[in-house]
N, C-alpha and C. Protein backbone atom coordinates (compact mmCIF):
# COMPACT_ATOMS: atom_id res chain seq x y z
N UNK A 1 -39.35 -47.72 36.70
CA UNK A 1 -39.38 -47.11 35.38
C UNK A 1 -39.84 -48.17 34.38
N UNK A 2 -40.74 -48.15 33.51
CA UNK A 2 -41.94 -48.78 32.62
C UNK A 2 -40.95 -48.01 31.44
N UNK A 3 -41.66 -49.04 30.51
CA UNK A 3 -41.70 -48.18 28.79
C UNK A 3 -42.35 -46.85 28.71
N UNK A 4 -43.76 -47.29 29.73
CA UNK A 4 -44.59 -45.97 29.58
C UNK A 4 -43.78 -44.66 29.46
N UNK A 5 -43.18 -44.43 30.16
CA UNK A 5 -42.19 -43.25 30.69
C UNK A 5 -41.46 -42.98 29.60
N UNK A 6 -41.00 -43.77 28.86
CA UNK A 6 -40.32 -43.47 27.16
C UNK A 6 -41.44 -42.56 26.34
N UNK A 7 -40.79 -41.03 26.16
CA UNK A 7 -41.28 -40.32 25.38
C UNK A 7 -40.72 -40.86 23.75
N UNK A 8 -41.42 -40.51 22.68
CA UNK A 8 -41.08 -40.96 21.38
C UNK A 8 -40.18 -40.07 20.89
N UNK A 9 -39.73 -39.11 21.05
CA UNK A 9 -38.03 -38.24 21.34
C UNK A 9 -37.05 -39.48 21.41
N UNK A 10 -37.61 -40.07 22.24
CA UNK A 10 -36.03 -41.11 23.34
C UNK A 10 -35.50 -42.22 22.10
N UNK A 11 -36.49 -42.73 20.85
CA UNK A 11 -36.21 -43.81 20.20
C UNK A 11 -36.79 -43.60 18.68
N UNK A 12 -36.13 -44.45 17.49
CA UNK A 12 -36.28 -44.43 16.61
C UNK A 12 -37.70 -45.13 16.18
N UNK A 13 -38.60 -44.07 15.14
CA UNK A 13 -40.07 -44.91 15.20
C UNK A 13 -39.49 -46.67 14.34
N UNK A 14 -38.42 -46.84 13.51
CA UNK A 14 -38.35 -47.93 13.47
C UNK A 14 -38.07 -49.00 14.53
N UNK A 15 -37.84 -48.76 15.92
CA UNK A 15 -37.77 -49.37 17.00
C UNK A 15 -39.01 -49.32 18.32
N UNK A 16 -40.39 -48.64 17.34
CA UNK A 16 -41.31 -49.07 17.98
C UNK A 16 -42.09 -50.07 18.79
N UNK A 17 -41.81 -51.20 17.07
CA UNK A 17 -42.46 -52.54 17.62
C UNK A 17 -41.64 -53.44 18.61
N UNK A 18 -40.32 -53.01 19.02
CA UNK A 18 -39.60 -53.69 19.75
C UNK A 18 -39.87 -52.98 21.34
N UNK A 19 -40.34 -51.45 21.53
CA UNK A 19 -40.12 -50.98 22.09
C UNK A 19 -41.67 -51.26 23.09
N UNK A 20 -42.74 -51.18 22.21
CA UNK A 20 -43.91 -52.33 22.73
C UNK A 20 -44.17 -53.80 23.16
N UNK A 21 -42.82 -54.26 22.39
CA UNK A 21 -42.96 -55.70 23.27
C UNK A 21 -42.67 -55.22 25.24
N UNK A 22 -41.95 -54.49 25.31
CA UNK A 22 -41.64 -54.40 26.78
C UNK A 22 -42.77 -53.86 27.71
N UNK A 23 -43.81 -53.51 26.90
CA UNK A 23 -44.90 -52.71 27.89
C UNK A 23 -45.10 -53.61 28.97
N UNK A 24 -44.84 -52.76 30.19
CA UNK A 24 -45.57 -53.07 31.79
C UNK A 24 -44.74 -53.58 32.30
N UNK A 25 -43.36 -53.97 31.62
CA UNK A 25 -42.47 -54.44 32.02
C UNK A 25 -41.07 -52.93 32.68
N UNK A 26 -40.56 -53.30 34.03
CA UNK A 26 -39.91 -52.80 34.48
C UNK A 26 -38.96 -53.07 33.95
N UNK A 27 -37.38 -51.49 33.98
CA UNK A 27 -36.27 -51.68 33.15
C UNK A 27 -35.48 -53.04 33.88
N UNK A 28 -34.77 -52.84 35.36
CA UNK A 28 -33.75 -53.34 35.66
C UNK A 28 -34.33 -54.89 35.80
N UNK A 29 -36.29 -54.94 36.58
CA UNK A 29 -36.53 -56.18 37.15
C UNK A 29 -36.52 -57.41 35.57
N UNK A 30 -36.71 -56.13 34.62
CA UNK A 30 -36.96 -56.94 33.68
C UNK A 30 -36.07 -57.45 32.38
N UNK A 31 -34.78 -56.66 33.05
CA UNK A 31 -33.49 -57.25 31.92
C UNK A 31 -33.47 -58.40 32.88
N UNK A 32 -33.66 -58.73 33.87
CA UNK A 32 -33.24 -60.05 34.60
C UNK A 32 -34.59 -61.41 33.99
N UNK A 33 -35.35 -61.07 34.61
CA UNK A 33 -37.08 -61.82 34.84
C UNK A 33 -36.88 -62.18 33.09
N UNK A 34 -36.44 -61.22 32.30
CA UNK A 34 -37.50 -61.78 30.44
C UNK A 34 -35.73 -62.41 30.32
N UNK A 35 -34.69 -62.15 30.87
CA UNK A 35 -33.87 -63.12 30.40
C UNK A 35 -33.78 -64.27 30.91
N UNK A 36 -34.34 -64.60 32.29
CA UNK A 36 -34.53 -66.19 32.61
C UNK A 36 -35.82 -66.78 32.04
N UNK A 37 -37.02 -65.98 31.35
CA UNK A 37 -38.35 -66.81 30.89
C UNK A 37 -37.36 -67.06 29.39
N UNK A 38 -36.36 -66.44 28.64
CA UNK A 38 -35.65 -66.63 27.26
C UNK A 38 -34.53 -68.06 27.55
N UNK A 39 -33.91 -67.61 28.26
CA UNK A 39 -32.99 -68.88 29.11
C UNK A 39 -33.60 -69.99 28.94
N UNK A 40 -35.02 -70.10 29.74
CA UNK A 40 -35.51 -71.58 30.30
C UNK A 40 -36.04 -71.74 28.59
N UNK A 41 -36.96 -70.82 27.52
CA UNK A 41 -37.48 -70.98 26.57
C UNK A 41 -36.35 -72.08 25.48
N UNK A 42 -35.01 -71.00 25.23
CA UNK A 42 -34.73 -71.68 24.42
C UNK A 42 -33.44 -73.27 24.93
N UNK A 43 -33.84 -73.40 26.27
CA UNK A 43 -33.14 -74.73 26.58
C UNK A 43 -34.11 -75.76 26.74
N UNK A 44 -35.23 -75.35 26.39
CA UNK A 44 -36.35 -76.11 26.12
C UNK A 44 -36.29 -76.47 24.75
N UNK A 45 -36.03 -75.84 24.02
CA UNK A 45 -36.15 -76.09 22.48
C UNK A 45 -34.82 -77.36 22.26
N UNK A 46 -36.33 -78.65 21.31
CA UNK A 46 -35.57 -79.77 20.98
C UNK A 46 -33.91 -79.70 20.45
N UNK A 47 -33.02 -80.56 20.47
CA UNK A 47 -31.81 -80.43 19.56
C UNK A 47 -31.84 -80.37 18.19
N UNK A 48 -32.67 -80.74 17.51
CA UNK A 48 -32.44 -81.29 16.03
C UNK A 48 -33.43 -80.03 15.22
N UNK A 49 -34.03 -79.09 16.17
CA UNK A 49 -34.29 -77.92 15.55
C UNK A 49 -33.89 -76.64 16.05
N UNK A 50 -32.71 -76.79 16.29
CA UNK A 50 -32.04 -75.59 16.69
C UNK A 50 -30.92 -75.01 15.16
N UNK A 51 -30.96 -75.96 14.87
CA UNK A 51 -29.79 -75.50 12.71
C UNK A 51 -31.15 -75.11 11.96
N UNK A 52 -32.52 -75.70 12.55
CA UNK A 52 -33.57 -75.32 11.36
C UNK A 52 -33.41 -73.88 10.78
N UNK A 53 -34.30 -73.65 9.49
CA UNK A 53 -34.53 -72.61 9.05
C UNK A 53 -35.85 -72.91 8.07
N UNK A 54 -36.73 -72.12 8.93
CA UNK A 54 -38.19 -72.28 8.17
C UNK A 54 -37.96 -71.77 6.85
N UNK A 55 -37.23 -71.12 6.30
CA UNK A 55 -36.66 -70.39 4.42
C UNK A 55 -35.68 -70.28 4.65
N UNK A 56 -35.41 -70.19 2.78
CA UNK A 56 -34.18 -70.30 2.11
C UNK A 56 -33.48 -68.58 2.58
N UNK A 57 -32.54 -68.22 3.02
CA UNK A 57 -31.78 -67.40 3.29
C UNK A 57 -32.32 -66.84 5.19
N UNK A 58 -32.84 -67.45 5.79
CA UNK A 58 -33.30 -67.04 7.20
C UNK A 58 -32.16 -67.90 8.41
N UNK A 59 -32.70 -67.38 9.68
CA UNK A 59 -31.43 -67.40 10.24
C UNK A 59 -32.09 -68.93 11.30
N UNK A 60 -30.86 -69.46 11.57
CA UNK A 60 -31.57 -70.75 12.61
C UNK A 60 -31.57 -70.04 13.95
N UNK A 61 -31.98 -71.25 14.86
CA UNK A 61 -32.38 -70.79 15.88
C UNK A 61 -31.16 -70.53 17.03
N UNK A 62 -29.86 -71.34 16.48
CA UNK A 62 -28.49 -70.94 16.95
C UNK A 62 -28.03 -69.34 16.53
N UNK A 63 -28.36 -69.12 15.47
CA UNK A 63 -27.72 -67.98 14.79
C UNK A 63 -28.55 -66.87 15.45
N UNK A 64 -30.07 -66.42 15.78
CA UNK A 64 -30.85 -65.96 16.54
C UNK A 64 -30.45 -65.80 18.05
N UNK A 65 -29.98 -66.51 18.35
CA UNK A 65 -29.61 -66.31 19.87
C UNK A 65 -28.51 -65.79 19.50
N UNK A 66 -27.29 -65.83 18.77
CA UNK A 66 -26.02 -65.68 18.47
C UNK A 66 -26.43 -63.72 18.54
N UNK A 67 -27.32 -63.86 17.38
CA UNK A 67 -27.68 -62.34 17.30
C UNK A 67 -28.31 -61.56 18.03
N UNK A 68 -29.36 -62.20 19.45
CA UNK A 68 -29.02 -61.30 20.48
C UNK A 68 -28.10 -61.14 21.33
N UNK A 69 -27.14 -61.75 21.32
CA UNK A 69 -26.00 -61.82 22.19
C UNK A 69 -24.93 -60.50 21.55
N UNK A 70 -25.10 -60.61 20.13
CA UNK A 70 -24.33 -59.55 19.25
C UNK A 70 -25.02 -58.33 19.84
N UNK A 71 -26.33 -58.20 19.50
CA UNK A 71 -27.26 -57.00 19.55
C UNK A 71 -27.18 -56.21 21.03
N UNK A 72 -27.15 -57.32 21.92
CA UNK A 72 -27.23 -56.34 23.45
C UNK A 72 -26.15 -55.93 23.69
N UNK A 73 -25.03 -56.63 23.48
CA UNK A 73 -23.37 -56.35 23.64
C UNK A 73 -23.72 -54.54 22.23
N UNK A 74 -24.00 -54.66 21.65
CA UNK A 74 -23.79 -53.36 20.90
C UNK A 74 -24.93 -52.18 21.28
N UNK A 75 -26.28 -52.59 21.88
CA UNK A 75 -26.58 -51.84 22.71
C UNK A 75 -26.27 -51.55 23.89
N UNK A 76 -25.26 -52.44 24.55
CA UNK A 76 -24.43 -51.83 25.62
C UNK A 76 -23.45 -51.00 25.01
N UNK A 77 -23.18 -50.96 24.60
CA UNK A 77 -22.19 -50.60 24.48
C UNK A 77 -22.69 -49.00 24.07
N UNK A 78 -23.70 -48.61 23.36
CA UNK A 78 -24.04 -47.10 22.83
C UNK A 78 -24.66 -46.80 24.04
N UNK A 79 -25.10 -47.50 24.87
CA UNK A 79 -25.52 -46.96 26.53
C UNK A 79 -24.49 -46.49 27.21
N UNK A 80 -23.76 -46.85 27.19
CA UNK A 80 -22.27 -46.52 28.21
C UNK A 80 -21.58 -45.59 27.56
N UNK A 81 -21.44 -45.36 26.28
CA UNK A 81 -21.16 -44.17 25.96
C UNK A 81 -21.70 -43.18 25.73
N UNK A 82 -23.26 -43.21 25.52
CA UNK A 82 -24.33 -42.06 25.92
C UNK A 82 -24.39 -41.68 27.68
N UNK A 83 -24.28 -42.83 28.29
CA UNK A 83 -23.97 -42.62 29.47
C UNK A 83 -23.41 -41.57 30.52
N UNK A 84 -22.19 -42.02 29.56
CA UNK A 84 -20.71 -40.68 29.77
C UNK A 84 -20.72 -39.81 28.85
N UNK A 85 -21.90 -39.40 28.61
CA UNK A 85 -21.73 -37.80 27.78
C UNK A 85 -20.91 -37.79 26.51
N UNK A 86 -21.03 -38.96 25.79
CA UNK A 86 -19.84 -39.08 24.69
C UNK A 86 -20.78 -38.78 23.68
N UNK A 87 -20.38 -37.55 22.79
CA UNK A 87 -21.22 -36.97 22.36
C UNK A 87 -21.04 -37.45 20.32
N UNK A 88 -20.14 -38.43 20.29
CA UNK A 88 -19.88 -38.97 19.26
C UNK A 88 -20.80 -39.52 18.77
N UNK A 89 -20.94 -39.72 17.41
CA UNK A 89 -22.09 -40.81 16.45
C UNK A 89 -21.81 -41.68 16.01
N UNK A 90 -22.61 -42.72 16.60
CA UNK A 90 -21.87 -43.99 16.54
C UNK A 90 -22.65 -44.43 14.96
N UNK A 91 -22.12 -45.53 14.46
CA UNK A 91 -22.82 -46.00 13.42
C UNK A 91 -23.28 -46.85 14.05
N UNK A 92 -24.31 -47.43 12.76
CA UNK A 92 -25.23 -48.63 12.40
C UNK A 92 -24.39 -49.99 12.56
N UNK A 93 -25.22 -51.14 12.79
CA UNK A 93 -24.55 -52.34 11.96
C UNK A 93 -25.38 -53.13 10.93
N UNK A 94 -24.34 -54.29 10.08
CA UNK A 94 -25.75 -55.07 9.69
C UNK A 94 -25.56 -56.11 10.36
N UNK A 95 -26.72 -56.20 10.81
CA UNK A 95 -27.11 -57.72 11.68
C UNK A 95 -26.73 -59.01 10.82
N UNK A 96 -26.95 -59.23 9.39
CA UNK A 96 -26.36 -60.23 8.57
C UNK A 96 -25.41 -60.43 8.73
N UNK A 97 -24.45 -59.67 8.41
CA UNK A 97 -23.50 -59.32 8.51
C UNK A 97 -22.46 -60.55 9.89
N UNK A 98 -23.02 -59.88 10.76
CA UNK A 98 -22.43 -60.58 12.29
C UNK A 98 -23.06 -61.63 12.10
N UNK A 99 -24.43 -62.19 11.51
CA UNK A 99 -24.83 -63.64 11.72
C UNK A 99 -23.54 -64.49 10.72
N UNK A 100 -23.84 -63.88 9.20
CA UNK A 100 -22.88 -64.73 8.51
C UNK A 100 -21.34 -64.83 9.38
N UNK A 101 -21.04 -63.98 10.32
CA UNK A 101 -19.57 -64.32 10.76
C UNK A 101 -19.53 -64.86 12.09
N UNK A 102 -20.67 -65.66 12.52
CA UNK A 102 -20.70 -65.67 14.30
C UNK A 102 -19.88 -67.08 14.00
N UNK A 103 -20.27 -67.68 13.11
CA UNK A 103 -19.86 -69.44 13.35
C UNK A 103 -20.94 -69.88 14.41
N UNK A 104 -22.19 -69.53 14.71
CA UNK A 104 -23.64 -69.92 15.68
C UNK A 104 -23.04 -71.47 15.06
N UNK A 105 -23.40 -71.58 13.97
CA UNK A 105 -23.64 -73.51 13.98
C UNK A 105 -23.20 -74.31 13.93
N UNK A 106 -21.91 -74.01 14.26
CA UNK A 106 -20.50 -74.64 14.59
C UNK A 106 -20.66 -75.01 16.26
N UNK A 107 -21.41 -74.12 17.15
CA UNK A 107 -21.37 -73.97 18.65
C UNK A 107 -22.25 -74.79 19.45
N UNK A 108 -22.52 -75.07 20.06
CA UNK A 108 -23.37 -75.80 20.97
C UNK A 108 -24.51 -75.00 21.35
N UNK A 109 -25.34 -75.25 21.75
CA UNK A 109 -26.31 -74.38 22.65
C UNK A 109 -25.74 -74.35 24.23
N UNK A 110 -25.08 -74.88 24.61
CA UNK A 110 -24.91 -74.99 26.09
C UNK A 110 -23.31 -73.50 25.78
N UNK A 111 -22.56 -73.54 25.14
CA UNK A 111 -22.00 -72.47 25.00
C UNK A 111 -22.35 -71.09 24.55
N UNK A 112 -23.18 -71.04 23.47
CA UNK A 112 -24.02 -70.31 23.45
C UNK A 112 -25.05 -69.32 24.47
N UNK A 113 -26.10 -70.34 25.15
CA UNK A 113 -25.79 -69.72 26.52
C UNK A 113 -25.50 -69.20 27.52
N UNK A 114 -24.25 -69.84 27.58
CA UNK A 114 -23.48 -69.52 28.77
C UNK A 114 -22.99 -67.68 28.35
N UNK A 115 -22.96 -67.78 27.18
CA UNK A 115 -22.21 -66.49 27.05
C UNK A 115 -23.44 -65.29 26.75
N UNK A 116 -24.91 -66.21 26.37
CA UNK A 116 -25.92 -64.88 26.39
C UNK A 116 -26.08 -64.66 28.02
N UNK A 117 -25.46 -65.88 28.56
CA UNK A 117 -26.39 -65.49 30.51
C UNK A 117 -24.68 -64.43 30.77
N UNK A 118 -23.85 -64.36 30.39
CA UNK A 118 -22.33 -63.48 30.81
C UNK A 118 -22.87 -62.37 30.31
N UNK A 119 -22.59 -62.15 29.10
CA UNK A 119 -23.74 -60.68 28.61
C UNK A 119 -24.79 -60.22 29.42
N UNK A 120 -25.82 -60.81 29.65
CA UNK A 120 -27.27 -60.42 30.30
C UNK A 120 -26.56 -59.96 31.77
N UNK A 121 -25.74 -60.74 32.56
CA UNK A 121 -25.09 -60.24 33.86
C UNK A 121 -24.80 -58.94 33.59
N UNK A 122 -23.57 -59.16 32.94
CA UNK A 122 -23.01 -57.37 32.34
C UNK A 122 -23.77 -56.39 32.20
N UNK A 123 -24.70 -56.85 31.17
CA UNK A 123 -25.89 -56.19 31.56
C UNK A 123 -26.45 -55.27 32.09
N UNK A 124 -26.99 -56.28 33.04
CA UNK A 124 -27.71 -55.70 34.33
C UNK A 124 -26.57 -54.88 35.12
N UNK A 125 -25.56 -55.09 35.40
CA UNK A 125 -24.68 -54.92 36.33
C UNK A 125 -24.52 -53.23 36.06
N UNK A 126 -24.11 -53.40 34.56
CA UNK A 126 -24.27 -51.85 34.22
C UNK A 126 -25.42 -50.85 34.31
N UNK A 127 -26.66 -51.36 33.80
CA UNK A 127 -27.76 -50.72 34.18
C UNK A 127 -27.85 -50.14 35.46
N UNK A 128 -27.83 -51.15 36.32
CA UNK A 128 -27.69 -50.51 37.86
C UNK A 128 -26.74 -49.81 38.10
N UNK A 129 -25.61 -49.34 37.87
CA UNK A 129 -25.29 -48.35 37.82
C UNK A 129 -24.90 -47.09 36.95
N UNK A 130 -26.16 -46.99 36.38
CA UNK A 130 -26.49 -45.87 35.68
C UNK A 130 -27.59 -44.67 37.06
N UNK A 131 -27.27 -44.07 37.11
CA UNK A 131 -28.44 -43.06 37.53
C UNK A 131 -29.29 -42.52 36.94
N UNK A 132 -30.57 -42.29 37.68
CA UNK A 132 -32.15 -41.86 36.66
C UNK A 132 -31.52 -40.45 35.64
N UNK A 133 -30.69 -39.72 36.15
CA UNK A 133 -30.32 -38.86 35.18
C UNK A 133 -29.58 -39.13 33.92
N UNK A 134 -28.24 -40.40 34.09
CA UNK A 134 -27.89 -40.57 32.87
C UNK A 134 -28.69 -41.89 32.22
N UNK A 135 -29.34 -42.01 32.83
CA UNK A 135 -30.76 -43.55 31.72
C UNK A 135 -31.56 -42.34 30.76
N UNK A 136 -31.44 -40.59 31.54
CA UNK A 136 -32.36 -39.88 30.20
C UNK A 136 -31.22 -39.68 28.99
N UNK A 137 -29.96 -39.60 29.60
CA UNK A 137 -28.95 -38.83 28.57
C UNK A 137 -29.14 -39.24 26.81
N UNK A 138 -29.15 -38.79 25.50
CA UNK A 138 -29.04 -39.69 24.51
C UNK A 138 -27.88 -39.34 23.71
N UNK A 139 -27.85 -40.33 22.92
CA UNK A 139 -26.85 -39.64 21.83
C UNK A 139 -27.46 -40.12 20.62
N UNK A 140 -26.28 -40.05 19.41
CA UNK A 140 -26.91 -40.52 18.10
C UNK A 140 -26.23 -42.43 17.71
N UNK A 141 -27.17 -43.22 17.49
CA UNK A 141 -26.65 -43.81 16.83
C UNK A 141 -27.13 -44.81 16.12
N UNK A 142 -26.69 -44.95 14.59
CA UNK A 142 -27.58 -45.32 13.36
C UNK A 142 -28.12 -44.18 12.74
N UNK A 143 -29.32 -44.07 12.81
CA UNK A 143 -29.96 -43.33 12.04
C UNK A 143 -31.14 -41.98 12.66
N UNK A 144 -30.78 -42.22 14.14
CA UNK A 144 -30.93 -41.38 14.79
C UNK A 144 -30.58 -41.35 16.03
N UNK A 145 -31.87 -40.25 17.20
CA UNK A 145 -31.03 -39.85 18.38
C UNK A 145 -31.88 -41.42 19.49
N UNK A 146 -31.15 -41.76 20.57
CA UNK A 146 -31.84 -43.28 21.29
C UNK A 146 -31.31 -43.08 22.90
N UNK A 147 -32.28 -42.56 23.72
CA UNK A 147 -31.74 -42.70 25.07
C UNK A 147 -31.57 -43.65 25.85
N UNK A 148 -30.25 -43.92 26.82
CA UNK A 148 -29.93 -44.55 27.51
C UNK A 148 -30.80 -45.90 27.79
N UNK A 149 -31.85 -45.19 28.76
CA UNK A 149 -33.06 -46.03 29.34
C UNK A 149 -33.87 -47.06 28.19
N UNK A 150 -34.30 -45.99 26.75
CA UNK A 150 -34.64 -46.58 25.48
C UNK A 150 -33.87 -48.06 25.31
N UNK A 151 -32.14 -47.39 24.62
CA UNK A 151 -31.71 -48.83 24.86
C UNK A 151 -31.72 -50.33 25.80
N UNK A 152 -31.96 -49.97 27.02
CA UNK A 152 -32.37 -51.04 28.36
C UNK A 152 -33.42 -51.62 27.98
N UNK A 153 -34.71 -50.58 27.19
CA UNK A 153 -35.93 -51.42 26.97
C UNK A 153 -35.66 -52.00 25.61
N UNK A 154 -34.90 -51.49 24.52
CA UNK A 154 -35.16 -52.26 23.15
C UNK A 154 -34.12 -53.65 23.37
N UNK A 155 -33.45 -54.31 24.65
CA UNK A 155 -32.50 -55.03 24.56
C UNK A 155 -33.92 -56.04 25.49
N UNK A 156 -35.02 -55.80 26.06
CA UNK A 156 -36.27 -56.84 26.38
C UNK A 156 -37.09 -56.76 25.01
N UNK A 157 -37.66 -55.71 24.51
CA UNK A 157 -38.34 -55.89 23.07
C UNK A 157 -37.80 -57.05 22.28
N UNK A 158 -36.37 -56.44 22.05
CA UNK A 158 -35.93 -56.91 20.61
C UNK A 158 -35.64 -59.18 21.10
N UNK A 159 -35.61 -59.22 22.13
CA UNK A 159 -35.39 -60.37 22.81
C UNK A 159 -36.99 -61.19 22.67
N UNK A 160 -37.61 -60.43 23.40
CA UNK A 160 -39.23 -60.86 22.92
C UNK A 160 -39.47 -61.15 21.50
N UNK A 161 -38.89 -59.94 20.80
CA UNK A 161 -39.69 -60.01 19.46
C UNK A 161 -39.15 -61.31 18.37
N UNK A 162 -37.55 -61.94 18.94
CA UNK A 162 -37.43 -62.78 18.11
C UNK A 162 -37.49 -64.52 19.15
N UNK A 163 -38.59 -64.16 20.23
CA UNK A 163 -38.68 -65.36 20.52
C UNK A 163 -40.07 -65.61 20.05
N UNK A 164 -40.88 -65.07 19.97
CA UNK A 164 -42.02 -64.82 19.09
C UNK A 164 -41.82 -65.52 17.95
N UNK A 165 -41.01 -65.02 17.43
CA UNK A 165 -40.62 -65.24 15.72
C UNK A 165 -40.09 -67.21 15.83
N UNK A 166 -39.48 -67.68 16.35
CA UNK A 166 -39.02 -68.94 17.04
C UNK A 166 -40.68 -69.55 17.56
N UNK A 167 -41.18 -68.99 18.00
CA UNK A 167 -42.17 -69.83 18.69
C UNK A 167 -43.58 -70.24 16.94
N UNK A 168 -43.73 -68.42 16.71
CA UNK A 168 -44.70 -68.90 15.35
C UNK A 168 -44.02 -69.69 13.88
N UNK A 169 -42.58 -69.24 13.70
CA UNK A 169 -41.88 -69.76 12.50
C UNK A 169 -41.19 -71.57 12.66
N UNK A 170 -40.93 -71.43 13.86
CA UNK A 170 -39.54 -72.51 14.23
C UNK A 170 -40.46 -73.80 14.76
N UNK A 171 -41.07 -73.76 15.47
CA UNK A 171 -41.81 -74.87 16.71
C UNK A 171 -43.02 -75.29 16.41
């Protein structure tokens, strides 16, 4: 299962450009494969520019990882309950929000880490056991309707899209 296969029903058009970073990329091979090319990326990245911030109010490169670690843990989490037929509406978050409260630059990168590679396990672990029928299931949450499978791919997009952002802003 590809992005291709994502009808524009399944996801919010504001989660397009995240939803194109994943093209050609497989769901399960590729929550694994784009989280070890992110892994090796940002343990590559020097020490003394990991607090940077290319502008005044932007996030460093601790706080960025901090916030996909936030982001997939909360797209797991609306997967597993779209999953199970939970037909509730979940809200939004603000991503600021969780950056201003992570404490990222207080943390190490080696802890940091460790807990985006515990997440990414979880992960996967869950994905695989989803069946092709409940990866179509959706429900609502934010500002509209986002299926199962959708979420699996916007948790490689949205991962791409801010290592991108690190590679042209940060390095």
């Amino acid at each position: 299962m590809t992005v291709s296969d994502l009808q524009p029903s399944e996801f919010l058009p504001y989660f397009k450009s995240y939803i194109d970073q994943a093209k050609g990329i497989e769901l399960l091979p590729g929550l694994d494969s784009e989280f070890n090319k992110a892994y090796q990326f940002f343990n590559s990245i020097p020490e003394d520019k990991l607090d940077f911030r290319y502008a005044e109010g932007k996030w460093s490169i601790k706080e960025i990882i901090n916030h996909l670690i936030d982001t997939e843990r909360i797209f797991c989490y609306r997967a597993l309950r779209f999953a199970r037929q939970d037909k509730t509406a979940l809200s939004g978050f603000n991503e600021n929000d969780f950056v201003d409260f992570s404490n990222a630059k207080d943390r190490t990168i080696d802890s940091l880490l460790d807990e985006y590679k515990a997440v990414r396990q979880a992960t996967i672990t869950m994905f695989k056991s989803f069946t092709n029928q409940s990866l179509m299931y959706k429900g609502i949450a934010g500002a509209g309707e986002v299926s199962v499978r959708a979420l699996g791919f916007l948790i490689i997009g949205h991962e791409k899209h801010h290592i991108d952002v690190i590679k042209q802003r940060y390095l």
